[in-house]
N, C-alpha and C. Protein backbone atom coordinates (compact mmCIF):
# COMPACT_ATOMS: atom_id res chain seq x y z
N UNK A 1 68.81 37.31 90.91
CA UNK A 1 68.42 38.71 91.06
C UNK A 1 69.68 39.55 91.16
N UNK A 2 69.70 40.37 90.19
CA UNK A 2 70.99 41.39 90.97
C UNK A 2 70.73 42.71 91.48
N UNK A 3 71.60 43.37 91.77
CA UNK A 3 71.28 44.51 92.80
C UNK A 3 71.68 46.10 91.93
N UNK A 4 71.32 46.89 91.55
CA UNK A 4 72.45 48.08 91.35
C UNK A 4 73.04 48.62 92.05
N UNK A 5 73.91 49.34 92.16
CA UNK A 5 74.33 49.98 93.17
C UNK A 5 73.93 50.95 93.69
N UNK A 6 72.80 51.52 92.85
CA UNK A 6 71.43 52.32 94.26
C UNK A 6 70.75 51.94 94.44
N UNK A 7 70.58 50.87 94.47
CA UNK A 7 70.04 49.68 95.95
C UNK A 7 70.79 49.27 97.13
N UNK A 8 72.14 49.94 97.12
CA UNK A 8 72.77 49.55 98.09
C UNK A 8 72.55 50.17 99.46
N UNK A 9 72.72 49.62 100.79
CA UNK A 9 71.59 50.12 102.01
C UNK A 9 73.23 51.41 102.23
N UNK A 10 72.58 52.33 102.71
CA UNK A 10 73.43 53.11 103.51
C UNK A 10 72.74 54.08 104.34
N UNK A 11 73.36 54.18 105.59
CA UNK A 11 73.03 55.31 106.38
C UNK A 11 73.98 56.29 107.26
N UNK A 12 73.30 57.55 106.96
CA UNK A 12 74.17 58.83 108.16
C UNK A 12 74.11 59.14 109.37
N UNK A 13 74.50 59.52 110.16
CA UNK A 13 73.83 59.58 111.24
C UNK A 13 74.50 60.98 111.89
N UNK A 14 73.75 61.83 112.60
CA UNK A 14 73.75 63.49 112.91
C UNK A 14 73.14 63.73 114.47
N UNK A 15 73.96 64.12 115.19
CA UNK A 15 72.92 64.29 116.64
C UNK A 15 72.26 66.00 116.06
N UNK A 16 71.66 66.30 116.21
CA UNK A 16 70.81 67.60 115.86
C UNK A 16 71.51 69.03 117.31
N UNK A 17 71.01 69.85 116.88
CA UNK A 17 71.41 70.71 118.25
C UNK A 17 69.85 70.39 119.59
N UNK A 18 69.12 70.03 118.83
CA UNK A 18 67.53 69.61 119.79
C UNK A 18 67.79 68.53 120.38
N UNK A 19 68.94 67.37 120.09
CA UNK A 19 69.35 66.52 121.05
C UNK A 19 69.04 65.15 120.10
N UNK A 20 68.64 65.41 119.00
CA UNK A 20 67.54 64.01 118.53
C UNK A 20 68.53 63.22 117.66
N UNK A 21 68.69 62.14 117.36
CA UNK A 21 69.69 61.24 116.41
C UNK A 21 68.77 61.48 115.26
N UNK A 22 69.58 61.60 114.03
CA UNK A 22 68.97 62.23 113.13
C UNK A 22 69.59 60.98 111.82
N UNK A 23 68.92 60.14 111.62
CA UNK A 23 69.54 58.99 110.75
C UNK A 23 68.76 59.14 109.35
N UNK A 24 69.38 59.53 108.43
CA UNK A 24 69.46 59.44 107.02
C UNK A 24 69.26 58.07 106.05
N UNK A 25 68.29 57.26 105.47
CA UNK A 25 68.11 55.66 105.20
C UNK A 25 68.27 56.07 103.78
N UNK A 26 69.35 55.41 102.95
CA UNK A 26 68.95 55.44 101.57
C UNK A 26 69.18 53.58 101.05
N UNK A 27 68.48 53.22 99.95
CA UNK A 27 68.60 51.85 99.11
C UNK A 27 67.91 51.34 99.99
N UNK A 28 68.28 49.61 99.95
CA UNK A 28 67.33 48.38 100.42
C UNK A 28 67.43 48.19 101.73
N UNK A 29 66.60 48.03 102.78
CA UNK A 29 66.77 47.90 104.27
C UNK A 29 66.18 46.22 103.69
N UNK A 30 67.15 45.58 104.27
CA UNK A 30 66.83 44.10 103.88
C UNK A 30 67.83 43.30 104.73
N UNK A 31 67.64 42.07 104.59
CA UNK A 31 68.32 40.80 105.17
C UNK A 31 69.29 41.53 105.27
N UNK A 32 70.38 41.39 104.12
CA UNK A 32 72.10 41.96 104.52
C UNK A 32 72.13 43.01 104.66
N UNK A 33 71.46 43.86 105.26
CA UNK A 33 72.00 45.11 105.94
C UNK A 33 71.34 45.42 107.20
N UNK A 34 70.26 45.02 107.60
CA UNK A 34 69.71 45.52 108.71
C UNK A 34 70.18 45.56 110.16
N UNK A 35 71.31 44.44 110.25
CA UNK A 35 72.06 44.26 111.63
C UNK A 35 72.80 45.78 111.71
N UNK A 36 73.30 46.45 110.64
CA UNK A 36 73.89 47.30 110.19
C UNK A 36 73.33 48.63 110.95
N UNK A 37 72.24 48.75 110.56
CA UNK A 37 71.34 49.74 111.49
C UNK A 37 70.90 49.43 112.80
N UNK A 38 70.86 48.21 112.77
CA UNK A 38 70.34 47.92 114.54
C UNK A 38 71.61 48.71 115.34
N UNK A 39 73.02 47.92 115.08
CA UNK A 39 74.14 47.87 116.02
C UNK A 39 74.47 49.38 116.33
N UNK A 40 74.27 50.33 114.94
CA UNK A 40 74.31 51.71 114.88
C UNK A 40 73.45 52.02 115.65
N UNK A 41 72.27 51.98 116.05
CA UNK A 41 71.28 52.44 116.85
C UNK A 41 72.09 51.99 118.37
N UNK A 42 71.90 51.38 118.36
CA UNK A 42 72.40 50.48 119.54
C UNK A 42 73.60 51.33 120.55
N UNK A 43 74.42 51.09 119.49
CA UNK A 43 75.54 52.26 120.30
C UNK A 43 75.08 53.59 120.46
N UNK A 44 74.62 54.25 119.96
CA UNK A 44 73.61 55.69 120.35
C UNK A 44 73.04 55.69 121.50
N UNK A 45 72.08 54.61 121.52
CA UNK A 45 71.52 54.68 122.27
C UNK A 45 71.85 54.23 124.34
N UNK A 46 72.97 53.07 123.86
CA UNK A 46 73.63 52.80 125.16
C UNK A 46 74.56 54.20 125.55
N UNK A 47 74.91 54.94 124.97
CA UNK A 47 75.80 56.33 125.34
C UNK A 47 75.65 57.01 126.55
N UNK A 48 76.31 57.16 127.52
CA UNK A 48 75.59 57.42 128.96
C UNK A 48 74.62 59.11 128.29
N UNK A 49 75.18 59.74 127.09
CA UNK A 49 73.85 60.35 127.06
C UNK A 49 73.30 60.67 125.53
N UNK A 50 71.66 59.85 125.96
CA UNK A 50 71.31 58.91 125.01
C UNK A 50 71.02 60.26 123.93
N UNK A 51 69.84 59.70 123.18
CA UNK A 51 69.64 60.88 122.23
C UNK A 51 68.07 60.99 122.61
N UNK A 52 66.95 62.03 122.84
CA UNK A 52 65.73 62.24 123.24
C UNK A 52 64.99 61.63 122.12
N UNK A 53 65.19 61.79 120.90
CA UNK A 53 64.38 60.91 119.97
C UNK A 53 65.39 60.73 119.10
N UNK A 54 64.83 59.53 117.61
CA UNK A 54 65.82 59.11 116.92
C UNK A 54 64.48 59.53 115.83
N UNK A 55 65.12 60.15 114.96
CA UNK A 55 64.47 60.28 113.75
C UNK A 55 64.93 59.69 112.67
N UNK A 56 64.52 58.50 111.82
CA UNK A 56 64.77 58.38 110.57
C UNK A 56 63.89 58.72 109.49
N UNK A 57 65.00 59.17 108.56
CA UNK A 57 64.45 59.86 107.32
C UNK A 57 64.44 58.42 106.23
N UNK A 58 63.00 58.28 106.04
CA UNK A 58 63.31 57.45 104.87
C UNK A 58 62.96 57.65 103.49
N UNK A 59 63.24 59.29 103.06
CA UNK A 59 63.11 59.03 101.86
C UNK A 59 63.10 58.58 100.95
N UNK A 60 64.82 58.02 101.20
CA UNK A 60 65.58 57.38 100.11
C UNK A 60 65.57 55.54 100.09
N UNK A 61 65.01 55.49 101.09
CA UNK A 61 64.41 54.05 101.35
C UNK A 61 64.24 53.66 99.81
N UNK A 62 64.69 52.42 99.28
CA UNK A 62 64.41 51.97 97.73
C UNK A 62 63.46 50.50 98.04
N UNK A 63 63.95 49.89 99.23
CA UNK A 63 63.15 48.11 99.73
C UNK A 63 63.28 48.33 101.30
N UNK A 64 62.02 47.89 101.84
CA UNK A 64 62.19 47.00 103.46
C UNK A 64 61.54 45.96 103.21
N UNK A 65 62.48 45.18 103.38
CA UNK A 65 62.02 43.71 103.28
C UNK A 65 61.33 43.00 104.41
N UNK A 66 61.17 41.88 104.63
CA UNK A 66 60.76 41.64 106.36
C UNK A 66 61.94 41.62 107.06
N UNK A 67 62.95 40.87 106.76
CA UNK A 67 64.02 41.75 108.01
C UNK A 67 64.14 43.08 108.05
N UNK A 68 64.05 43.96 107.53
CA UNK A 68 64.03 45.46 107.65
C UNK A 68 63.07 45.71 108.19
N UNK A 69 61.62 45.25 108.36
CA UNK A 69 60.40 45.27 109.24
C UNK A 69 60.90 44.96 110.37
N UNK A 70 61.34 43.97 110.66
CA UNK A 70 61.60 43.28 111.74
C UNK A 70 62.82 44.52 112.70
N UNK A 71 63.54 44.83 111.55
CA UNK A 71 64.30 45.80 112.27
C UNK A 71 63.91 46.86 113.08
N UNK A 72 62.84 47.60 112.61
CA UNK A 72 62.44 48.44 112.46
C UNK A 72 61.49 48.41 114.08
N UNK A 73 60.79 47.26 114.07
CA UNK A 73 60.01 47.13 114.79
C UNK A 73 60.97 46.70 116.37
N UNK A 74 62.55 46.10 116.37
CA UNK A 74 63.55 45.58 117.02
C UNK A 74 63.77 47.08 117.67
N UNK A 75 64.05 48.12 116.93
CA UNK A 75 64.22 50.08 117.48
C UNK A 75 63.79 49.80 117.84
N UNK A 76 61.84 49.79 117.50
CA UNK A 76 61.05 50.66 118.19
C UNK A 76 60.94 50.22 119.80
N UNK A 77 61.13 48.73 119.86
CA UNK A 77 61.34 47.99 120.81
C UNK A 77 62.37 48.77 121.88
N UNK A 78 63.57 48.73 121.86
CA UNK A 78 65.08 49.60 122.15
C UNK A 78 64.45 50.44 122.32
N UNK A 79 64.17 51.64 121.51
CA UNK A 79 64.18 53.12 121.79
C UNK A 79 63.01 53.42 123.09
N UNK A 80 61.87 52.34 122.83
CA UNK A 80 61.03 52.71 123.97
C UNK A 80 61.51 52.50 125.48
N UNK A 81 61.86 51.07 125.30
CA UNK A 81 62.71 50.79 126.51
C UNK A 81 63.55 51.85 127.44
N UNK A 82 64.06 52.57 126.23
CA UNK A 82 65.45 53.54 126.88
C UNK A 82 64.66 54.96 127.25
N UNK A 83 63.61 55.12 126.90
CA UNK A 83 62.41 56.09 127.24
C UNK A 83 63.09 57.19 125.40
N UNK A 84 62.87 56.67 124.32
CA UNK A 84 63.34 57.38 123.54
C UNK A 84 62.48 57.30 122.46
N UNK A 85 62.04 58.49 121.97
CA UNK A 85 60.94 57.99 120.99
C UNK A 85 61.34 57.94 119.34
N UNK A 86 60.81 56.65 118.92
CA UNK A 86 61.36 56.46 117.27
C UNK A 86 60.35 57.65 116.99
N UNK A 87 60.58 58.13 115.48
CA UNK A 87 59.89 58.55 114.22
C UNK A 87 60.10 58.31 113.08
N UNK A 88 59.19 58.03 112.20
CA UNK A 88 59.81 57.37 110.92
C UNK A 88 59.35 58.32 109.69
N UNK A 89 60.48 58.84 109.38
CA UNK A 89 60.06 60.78 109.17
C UNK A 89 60.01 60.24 107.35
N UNK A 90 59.14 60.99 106.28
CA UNK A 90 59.21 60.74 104.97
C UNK A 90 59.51 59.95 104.54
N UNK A 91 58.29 58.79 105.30
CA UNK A 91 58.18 57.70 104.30
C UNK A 91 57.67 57.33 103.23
N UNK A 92 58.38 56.60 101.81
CA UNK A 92 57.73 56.10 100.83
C UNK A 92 56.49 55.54 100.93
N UNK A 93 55.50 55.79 99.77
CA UNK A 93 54.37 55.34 99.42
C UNK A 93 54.63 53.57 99.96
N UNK A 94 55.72 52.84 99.72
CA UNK A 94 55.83 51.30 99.73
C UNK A 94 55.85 51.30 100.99
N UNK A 95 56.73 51.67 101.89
CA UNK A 95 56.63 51.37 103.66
C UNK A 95 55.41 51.77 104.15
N UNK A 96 54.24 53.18 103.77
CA UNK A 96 53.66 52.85 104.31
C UNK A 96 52.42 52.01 104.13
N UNK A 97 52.42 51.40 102.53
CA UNK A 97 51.86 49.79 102.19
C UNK A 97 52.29 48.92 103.52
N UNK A 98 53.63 48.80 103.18
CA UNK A 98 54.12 47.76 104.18
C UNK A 98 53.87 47.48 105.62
N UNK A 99 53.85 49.07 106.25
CA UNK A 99 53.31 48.89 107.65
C UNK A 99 51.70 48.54 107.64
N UNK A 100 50.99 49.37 106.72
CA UNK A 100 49.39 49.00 106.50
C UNK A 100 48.81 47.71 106.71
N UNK A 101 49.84 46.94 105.67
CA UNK A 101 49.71 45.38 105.60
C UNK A 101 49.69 44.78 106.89
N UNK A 102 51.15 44.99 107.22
CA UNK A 102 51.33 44.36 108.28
C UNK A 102 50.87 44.45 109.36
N UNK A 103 50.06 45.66 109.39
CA UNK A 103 48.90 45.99 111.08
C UNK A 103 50.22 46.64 111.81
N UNK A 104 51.01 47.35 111.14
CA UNK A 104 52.06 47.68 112.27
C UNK A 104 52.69 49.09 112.06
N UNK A 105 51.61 49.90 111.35
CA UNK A 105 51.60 51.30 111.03
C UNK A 105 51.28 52.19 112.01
N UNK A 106 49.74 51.84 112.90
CA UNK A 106 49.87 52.90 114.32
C UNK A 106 51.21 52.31 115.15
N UNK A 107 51.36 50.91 115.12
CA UNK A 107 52.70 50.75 116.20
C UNK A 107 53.86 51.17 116.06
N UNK A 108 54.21 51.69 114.54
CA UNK A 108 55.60 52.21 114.66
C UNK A 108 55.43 53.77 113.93
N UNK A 109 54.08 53.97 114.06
CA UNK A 109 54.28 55.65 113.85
C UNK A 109 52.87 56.22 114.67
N UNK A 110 53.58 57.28 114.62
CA UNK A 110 51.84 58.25 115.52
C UNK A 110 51.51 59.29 114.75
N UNK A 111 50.28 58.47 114.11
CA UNK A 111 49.85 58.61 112.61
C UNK A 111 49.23 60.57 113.28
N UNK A 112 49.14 61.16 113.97
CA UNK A 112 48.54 62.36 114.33
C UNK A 112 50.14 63.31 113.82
N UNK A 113 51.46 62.77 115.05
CA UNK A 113 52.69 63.49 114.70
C UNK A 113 52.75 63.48 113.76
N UNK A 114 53.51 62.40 112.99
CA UNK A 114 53.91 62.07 111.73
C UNK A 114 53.49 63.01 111.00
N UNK A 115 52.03 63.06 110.59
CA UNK A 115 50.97 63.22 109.46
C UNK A 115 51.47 65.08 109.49
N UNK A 116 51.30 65.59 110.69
CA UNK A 116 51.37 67.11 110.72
C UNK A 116 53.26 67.30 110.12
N UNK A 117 53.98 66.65 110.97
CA UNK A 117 55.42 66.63 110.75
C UNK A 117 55.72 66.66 109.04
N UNK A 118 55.38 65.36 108.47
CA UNK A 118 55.74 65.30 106.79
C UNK A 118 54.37 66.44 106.07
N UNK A 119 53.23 66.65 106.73
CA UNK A 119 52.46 67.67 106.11
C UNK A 119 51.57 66.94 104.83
N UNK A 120 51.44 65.92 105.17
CA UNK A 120 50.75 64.92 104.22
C UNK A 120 49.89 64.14 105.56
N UNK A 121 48.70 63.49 105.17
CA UNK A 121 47.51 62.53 105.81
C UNK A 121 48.10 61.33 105.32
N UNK A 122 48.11 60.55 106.15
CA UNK A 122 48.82 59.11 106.95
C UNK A 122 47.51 58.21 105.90
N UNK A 123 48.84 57.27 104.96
CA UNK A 123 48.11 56.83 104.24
C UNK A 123 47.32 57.50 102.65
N UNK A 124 47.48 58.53 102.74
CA UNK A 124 47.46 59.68 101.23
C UNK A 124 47.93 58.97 100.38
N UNK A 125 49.38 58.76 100.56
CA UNK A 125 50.10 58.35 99.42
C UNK A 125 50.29 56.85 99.04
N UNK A 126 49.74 55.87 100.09
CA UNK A 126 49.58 54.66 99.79
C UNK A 126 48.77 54.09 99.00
N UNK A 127 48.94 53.15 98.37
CA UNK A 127 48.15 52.48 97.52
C UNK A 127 47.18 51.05 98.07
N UNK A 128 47.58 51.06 99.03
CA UNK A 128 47.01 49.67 99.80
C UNK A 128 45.79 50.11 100.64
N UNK A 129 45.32 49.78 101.95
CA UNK A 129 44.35 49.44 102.40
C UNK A 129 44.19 51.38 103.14
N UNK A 130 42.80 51.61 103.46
CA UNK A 130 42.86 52.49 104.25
C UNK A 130 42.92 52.57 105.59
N UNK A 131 43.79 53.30 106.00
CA UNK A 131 43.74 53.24 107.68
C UNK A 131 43.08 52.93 108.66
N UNK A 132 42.92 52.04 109.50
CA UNK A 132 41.73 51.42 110.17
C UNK A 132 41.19 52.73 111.30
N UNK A 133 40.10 52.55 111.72
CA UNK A 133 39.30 53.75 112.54
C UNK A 133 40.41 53.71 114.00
N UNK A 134 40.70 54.62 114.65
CA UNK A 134 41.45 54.62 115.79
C UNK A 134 40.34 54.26 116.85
């Protein structure tokens, strides 16, 4: 398999003036890159002052693989702990397949925020299963 080079994982990262970590996701969140984003989170978040929420943008998201799930779900883990709330701001039609699938779409988003925030209904743009009844 080869890769192009906009598949390659990269991310920005911005504290906002509202206090919030503001992380930018573009290419493959996969095996070789995801430690990449954890450790980045990580240090943010240990900072004696943390950030009130962490927003990632995943527009540019191209793959999350299951380690990138796994990552993902490793934040949400962290950020709650630290009393900090993830958001997983403009996500692709494929992640939110992926969370659908995986039963792990209300757990790593709050399909009410979200939905008003991106201005689209949670699950609209997916092609997979419909959202189970809350």
């Amino acid at each position: 398999m080869t890769t192009s080079p906009d598949d390659t994982f990269e991310f920005t990262t911005a504290t906002g003036p509202d206090g919030a970590l503001h992380v930018e996701l573009g290419g493959d969140l996969a095996w070789d890159s995801a430690d990449e984003l954890l450790a980045a989170a990580r240090t943010h978040l240990a900072a004696a002052r943390h950030p009130a929420d962490v927003r990632l943008d995943c527009a540019r998201l191209t793959l999350c693989d299951s380690m990138g799930l796994s990552t993902l779900l490793a934040l949400h883990r962290e950020t709650s702990a630290a009393g900090v709330r993830l958001h997983l701001e403009h996500r692709p039609p494929f992640l939110d397949r992926l969370l659908l699938l995986t039963g792990t779409y209300h757990h790593l988003t709050d399909a009410r925020a979200t939905a008003a925030h991106d201005r689209a209904t949670p699950g609209d743009e997916a092609d997979g299963p419909p959202l189970p009844p809350n």
